[in-house]
C-alpha atoms as a PDB file:
ATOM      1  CA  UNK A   1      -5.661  -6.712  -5.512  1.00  0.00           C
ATOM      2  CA  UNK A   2      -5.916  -4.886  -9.021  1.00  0.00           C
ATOM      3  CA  UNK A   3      -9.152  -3.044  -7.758  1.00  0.00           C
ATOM      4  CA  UNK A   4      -7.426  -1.922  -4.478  1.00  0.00           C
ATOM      5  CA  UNK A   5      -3.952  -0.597  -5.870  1.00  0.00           C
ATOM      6  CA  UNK A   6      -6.504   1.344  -8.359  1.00  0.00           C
ATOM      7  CA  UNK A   7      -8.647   2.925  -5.877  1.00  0.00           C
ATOM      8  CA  UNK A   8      -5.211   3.798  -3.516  1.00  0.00           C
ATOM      9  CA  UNK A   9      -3.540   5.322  -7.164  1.00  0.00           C
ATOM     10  CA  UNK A  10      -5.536   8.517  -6.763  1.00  0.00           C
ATOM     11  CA  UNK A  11      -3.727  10.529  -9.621  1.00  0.00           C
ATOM     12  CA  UNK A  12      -4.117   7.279 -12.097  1.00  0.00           C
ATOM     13  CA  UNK A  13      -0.346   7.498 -13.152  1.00  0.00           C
ATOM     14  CA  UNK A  14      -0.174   3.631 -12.152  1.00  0.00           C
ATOM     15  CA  UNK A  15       2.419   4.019  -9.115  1.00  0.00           C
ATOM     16  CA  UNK A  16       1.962   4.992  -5.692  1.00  0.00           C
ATOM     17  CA  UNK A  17       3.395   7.542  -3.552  1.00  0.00           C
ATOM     18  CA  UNK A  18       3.635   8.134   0.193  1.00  0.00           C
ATOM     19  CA  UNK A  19       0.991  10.686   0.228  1.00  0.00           C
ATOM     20  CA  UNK A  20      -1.665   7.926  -1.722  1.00  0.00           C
ATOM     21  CA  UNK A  21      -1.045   5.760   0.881  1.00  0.00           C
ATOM     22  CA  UNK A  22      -1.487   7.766   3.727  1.00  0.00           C
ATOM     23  CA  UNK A  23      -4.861   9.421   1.705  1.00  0.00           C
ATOM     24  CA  UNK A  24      -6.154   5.762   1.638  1.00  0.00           C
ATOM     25  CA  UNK A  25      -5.055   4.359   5.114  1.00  0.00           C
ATOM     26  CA  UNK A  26      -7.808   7.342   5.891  1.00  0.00           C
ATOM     27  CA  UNK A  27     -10.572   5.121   4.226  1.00  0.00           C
ATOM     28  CA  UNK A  28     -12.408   1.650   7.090  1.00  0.00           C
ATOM     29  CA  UNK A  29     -12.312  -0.238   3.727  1.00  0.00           C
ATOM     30  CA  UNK A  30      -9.278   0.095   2.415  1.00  0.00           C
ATOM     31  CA  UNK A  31      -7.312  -0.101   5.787  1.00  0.00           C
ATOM     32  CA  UNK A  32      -8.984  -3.323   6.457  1.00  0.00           C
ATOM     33  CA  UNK A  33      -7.893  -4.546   2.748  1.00  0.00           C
ATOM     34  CA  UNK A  34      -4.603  -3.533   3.650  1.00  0.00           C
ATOM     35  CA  UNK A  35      -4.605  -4.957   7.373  1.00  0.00           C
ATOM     36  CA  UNK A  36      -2.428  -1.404   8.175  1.00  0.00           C
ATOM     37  CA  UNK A  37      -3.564   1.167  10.591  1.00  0.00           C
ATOM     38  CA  UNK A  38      -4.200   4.786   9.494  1.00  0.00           C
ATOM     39  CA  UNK A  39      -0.580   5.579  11.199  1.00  0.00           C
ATOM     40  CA  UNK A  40       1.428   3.071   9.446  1.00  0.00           C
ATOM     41  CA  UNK A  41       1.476   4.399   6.099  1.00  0.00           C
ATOM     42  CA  UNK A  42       5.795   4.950   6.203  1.00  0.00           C
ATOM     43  CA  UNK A  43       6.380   1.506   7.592  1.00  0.00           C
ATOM     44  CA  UNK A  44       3.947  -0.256   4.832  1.00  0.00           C
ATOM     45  CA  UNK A  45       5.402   2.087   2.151  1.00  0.00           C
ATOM     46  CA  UNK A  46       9.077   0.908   3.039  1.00  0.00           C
ATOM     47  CA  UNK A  47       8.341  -2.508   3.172  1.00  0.00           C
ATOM     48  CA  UNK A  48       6.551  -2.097  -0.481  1.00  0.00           C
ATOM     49  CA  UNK A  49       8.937   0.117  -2.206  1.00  0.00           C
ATOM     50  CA  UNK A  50      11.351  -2.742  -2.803  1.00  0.00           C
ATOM     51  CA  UNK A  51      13.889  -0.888  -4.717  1.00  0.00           C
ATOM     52  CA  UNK A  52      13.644   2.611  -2.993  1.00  0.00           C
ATOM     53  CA  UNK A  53      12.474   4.320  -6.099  1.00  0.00           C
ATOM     54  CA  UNK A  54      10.082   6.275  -3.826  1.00  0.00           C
ATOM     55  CA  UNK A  55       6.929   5.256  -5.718  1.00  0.00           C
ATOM     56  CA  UNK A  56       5.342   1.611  -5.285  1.00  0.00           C
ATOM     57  CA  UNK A  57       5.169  -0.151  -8.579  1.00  0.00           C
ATOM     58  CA  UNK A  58       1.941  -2.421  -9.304  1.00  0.00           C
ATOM     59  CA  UNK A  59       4.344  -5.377  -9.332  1.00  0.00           C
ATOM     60  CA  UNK A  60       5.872  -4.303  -5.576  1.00  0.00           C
ATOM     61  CA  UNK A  61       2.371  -4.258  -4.568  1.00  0.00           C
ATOM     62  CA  UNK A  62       1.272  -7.404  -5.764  1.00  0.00           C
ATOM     63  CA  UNK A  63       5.164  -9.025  -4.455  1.00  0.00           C
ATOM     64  CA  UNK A  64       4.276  -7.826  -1.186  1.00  0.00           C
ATOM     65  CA  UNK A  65       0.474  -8.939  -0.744  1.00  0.00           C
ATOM     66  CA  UNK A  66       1.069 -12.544  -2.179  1.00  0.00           C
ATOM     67  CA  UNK A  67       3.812 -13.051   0.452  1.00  0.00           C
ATOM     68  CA  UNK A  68       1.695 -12.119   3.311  1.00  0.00           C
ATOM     69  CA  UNK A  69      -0.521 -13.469   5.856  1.00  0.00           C
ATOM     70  CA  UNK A  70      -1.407 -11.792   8.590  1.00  0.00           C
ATOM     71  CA  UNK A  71      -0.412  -7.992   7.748  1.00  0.00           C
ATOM     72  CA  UNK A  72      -1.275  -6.674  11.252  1.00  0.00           C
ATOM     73  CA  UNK A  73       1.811  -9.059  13.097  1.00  0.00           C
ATOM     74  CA  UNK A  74       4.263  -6.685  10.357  1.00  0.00           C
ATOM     75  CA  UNK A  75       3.360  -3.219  11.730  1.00  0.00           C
END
């Protein structure tokens, strides 16, 4: 999970924003990591951004994976 939030955190500052997650919903591979479609980048990013900071936190990211099994049934 590491490896993926990495290669979605394009500008390295170690949080993610809207506009990294839509960039990397654009990418087979890390869509199908994600289980998200390229168009569901808001409703994934809300469900993430636990305290509405509007930046996903390594922490939210790895909350929100472990608690998930079948990503596609959420969006």
């Amino acid at each position: 999970m590491k490896v993926l939030f990495s290669k979605i955190d394009a500008d390295g500052s170690g949080d993610l924003d809207i506009q990294e997650i839509r960039d990397a919903l654009q990418d087979d591979e890390i869509r199908r990591a994600m289980g998200v479609t390229k168009d569901g980048a808001e409703a994934v990013f809300g469900k993430m951004d636990d305290d509405s900071s509007g930046v996903v936190r390594w922490e939210e990211f790895r909350d929100w994976f472990s608690t998930k099994t079948d990503l596609g049934a959420l969006l």
